[in-house]
C-alpha atoms as a PDB file:
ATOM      1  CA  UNK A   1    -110.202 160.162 -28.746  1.00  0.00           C
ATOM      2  CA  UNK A   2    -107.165 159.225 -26.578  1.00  0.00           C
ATOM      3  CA  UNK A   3    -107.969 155.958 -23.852  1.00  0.00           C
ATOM      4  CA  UNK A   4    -107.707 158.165 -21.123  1.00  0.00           C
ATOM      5  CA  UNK A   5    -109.915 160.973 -22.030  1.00  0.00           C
ATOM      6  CA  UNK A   6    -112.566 157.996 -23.646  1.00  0.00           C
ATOM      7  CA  UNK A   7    -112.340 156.192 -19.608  1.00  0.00           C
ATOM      8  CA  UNK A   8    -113.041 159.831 -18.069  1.00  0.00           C
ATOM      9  CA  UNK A   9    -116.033 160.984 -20.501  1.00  0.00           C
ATOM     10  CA  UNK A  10    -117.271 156.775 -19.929  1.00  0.00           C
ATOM     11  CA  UNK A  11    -116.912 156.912 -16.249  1.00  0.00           C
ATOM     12  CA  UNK A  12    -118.372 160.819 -15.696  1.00  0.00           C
ATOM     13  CA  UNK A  13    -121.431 159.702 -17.983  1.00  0.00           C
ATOM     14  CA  UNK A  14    -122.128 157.035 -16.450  1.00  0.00           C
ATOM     15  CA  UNK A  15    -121.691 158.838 -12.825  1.00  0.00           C
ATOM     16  CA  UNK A  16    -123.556 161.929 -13.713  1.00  0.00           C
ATOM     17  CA  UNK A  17    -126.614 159.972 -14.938  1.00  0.00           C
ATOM     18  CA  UNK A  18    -126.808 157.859 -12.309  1.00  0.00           C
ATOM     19  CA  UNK A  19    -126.377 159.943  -9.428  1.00  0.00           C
ATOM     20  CA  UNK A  20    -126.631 163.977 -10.544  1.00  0.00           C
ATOM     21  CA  UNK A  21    -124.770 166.189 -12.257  1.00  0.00           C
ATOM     22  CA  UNK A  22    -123.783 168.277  -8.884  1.00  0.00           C
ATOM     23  CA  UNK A  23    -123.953 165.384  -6.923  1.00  0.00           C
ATOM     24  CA  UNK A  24    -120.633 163.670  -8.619  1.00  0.00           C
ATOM     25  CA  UNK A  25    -117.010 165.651  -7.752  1.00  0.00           C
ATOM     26  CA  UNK A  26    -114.084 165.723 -10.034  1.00  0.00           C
ATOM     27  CA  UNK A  27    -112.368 163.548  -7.255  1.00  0.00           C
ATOM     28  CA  UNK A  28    -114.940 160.776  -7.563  1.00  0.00           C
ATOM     29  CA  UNK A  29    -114.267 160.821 -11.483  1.00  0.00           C
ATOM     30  CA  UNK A  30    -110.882 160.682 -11.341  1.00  0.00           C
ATOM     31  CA  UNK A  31    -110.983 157.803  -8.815  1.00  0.00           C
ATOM     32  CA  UNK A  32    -113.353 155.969 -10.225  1.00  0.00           C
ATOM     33  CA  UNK A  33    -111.910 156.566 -13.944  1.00  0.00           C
ATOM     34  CA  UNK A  34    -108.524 155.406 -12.333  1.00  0.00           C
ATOM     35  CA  UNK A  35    -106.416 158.873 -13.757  1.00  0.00           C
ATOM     36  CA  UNK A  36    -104.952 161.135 -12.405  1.00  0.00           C
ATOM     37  CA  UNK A  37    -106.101 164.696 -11.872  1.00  0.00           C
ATOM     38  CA  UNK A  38    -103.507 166.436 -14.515  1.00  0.00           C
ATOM     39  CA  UNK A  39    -104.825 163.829 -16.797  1.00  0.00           C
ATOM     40  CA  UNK A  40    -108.800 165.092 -16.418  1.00  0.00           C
ATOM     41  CA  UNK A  41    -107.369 168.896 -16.565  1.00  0.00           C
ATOM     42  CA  UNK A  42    -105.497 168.271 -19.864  1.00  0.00           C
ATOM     43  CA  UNK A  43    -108.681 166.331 -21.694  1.00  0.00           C
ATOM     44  CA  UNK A  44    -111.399 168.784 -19.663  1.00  0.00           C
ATOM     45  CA  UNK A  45    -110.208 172.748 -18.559  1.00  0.00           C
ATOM     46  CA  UNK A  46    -113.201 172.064 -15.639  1.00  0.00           C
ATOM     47  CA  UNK A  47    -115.843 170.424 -14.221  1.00  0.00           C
ATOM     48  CA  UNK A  48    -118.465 172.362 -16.520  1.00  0.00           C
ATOM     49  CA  UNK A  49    -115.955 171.156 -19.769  1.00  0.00           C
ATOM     50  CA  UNK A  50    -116.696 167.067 -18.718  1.00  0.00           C
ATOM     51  CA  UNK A  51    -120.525 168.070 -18.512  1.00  0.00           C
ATOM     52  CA  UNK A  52    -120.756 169.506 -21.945  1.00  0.00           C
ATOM     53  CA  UNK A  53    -119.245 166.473 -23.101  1.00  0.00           C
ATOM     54  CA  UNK A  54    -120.956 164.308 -21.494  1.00  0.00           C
ATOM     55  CA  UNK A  55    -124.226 166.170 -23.354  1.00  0.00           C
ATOM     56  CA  UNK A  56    -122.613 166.307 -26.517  1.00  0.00           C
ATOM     57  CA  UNK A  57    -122.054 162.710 -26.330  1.00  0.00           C
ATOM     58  CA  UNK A  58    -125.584 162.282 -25.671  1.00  0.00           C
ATOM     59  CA  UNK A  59    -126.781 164.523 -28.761  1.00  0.00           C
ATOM     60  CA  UNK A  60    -124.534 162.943 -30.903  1.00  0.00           C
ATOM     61  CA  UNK A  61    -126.519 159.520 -29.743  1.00  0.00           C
ATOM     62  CA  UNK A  62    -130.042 160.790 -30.446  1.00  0.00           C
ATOM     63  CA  UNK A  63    -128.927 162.269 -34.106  1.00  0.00           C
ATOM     64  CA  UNK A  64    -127.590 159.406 -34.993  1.00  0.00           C
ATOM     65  CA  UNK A  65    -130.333 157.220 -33.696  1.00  0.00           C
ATOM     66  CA  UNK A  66    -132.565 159.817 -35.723  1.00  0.00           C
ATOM     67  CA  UNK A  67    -130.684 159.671 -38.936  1.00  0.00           C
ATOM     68  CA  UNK A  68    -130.560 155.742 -38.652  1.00  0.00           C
ATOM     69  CA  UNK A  69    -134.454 155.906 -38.597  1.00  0.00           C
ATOM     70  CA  UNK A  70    -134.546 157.920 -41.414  1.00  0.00           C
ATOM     71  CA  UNK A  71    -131.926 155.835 -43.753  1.00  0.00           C
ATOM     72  CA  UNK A  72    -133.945 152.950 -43.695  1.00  0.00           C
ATOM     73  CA  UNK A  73    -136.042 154.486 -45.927  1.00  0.00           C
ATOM     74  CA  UNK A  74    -139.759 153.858 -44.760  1.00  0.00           C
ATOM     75  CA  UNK A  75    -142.884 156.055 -45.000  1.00  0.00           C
ATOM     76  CA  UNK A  76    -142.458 158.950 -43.196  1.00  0.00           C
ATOM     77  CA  UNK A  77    -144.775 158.038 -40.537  1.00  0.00           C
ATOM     78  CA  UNK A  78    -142.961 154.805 -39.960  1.00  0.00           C
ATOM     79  CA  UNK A  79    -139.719 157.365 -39.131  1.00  0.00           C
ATOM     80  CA  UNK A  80    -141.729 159.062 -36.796  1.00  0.00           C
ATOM     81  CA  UNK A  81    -142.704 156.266 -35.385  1.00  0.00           C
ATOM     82  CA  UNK A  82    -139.480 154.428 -35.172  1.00  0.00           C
ATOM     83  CA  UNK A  83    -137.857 157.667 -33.655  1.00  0.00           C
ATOM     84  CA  UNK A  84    -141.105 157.117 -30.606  1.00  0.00           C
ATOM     85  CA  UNK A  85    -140.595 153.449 -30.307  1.00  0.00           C
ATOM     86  CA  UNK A  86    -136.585 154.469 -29.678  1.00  0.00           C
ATOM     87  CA  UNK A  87    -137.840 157.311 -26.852  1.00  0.00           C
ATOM     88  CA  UNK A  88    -140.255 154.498 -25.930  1.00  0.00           C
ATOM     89  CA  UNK A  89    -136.706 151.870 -25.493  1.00  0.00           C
ATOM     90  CA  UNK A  90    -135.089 153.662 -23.861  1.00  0.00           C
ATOM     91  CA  UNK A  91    -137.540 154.513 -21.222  1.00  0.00           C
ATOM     92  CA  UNK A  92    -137.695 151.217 -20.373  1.00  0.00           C
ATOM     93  CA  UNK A  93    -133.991 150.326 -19.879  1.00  0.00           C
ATOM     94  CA  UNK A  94    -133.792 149.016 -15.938  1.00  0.00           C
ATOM     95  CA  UNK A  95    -131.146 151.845 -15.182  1.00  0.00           C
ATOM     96  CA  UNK A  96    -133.431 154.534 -16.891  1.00  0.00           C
ATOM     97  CA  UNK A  97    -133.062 158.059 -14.656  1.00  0.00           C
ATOM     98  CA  UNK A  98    -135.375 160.480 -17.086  1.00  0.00           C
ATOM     99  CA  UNK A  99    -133.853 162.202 -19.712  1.00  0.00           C
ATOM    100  CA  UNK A 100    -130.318 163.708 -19.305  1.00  0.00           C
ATOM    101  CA  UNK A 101    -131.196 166.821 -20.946  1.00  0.00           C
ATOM    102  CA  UNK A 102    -133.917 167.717 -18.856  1.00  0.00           C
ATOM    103  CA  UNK A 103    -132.135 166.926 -15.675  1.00  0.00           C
ATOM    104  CA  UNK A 104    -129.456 169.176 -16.538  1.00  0.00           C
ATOM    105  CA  UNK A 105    -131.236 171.383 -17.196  1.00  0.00           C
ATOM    106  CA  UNK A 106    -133.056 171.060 -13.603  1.00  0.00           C
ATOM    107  CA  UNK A 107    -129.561 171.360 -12.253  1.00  0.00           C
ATOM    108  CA  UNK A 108    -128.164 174.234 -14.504  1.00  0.00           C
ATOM    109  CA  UNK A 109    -131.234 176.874 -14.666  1.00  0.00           C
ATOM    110  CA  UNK A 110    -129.095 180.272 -15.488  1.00  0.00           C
ATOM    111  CA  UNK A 111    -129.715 180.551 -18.978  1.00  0.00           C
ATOM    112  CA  UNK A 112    -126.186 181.637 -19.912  1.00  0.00           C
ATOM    113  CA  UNK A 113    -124.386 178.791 -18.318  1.00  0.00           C
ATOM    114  CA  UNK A 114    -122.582 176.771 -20.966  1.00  0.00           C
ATOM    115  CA  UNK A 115    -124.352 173.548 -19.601  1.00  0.00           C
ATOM    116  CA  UNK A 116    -128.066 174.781 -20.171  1.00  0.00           C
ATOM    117  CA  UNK A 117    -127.027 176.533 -23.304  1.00  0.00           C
ATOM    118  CA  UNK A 118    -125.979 172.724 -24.381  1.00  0.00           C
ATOM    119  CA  UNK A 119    -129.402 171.518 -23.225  1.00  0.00           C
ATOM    120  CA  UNK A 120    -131.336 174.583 -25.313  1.00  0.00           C
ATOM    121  CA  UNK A 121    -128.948 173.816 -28.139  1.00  0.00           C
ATOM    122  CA  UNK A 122    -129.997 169.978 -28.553  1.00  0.00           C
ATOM    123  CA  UNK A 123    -133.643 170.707 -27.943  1.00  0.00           C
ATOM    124  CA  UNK A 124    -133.799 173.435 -30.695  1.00  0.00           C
ATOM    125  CA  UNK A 125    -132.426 170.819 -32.848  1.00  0.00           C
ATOM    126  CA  UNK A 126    -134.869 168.221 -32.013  1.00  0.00           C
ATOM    127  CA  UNK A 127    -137.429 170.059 -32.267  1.00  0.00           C
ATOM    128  CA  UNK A 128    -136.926 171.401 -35.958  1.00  0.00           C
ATOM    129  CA  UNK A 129    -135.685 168.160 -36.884  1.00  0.00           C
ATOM    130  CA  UNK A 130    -139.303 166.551 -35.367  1.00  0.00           C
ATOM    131  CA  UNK A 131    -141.113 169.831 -37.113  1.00  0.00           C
ATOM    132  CA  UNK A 132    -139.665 168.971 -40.496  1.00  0.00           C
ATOM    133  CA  UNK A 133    -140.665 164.761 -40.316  1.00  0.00           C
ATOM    134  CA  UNK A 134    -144.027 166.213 -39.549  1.00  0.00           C
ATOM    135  CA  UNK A 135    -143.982 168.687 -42.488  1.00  0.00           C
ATOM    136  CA  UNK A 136    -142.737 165.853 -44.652  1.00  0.00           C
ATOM    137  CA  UNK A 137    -146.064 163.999 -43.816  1.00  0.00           C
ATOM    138  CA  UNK A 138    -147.791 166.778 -45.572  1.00  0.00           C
ATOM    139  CA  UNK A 139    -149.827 168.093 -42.663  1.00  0.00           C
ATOM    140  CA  UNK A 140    -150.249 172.220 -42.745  1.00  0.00           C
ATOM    141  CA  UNK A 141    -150.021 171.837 -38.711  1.00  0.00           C
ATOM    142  CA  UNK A 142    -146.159 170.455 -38.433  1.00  0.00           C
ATOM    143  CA  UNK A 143    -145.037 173.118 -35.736  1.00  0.00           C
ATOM    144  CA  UNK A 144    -147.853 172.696 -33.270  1.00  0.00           C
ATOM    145  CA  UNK A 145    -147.417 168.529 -34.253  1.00  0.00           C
ATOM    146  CA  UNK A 146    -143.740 168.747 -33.569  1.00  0.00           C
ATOM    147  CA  UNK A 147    -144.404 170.869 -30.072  1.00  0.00           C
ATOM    148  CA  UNK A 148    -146.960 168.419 -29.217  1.00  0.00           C
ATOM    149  CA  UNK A 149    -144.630 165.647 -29.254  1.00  0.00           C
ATOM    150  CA  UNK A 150    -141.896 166.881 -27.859  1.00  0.00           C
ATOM    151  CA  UNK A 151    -143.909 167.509 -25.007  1.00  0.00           C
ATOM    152  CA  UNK A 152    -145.412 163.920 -25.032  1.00  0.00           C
ATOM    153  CA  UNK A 153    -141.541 162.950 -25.024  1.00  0.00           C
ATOM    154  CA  UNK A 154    -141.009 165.145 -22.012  1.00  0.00           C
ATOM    155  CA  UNK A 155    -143.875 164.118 -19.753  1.00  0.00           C
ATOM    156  CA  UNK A 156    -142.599 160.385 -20.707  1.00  0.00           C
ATOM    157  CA  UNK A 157    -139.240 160.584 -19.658  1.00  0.00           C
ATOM    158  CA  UNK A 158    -140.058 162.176 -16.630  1.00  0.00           C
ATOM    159  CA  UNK A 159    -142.914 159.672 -16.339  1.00  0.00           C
ATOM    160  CA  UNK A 160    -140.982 156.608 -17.258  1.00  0.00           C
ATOM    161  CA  UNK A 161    -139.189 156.712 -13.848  1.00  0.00           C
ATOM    162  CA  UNK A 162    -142.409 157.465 -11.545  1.00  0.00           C
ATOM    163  CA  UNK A 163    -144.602 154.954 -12.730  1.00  0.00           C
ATOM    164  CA  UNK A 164    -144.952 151.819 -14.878  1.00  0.00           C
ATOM    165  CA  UNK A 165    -142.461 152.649 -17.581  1.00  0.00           C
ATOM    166  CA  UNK A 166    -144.479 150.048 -19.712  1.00  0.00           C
ATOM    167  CA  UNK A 167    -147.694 151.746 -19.375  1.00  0.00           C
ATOM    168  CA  UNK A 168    -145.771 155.199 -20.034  1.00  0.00           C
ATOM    169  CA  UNK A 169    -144.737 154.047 -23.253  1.00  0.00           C
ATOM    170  CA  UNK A 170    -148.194 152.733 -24.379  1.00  0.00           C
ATOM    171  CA  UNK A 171    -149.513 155.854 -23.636  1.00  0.00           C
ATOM    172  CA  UNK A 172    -146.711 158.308 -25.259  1.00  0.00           C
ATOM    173  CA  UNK A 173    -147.294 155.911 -28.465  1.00  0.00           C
ATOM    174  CA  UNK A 174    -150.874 156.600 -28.458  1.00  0.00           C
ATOM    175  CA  UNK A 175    -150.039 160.200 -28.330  1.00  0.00           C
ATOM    176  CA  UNK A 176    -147.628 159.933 -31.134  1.00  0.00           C
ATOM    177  CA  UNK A 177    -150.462 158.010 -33.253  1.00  0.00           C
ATOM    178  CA  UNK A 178    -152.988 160.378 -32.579  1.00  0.00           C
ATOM    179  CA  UNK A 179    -150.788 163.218 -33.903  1.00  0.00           C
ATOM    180  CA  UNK A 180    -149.925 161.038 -36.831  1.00  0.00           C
ATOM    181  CA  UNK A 181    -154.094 160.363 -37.034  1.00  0.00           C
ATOM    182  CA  UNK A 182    -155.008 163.715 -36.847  1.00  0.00           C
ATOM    183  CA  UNK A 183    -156.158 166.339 -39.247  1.00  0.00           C
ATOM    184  CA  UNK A 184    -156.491 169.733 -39.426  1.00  0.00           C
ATOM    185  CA  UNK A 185    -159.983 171.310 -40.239  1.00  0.00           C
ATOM    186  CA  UNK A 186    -158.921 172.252 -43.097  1.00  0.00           C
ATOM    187  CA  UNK A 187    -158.511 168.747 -43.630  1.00  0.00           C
ATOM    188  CA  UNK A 188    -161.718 167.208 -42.914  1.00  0.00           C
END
């Protein structure tokens, strides 16, 4: 990735996080990136281009932080575990603003835009990588599991920056054990 192009996806992450995805203009990029406007053009055909990116940059983050979980090669519950305690991190960051996926996908609602078609695509993929951790535990109930706590992620990231991101996190972990605890009645 040339400097230039690196600065601009850097500087329009960091904007669009902080501040909104509609809120931040290409001219506020470009200023604050320190390039010039041909230069965003040529790395990014638009506005929409440098959002994609900046999601795409953010999937890439949460697979890898997945696969890292997995490599170290612990019980699978321990990988479902580590991949909460990494939700449960980040939640409590001091500059933590929700989750960028579900914001932009607040701002971008029409289903066909290529920004919420980014959003559906990463979420698919979490979710069937989630549902097949939870199959790997052996459990007959790894799609509802995986639903479950994809939804406990959800209301915690939209949680973690309304109230006490500490006591967020102890509760989304006590979700995340209780799935891990639980057993079908089939089970019992």
């Amino acid at each position: 990735m040339s400097e230039a192009r690196e600065r601009l996806l850097s500087t329009a992450s960091r904007l669009f996080y902080a501040e909104g995805l509609h809120s931040v203009g290409v001219d506020r990029i470009i200023s604050t990136a320190g390039v010039t406007r041909a230069t965003l053009y040529r790395h990014f055909p638009g506005k929409d281009d440098l959002v994609v990116a900046y999601l795409t940059q953010a999937d890439e983050l949460v697979r890898a932080r997945l696969a890292a979980a997995r490599a170290e090669g612990a019980a699978i519950d321990d990988v479902i575990r580590a991949v909460a305690a990494g939700i449960a991190e980040t939640i409590q960051l001091p500059d933590f603003r929700g989750c960028a996926f579900l914001n932009a996908a607040a701002e971008y609602p029409d289903p066909a835009h290529p920004v919420h078609r980014a959003v559906v695509e990463h979420r698919d993929w979490f979710l069937a990588t989630v549902e097949e951790l939870f199959a790997e535990t052996g459990k007959p109930d790894a799609e509802p599991a995986a639903r479950h706590f994809v939804m406990l992620r959800d209301g915690a990231m939209a949680a973690g920056c309304l109230a006490d991101p500490t006591l967020v996190c102890e509760t989304f972990l006590r979700g995340v054990e209780g799935l891990l605890a639980y057993r079908s009645r089939d089970d019992r």
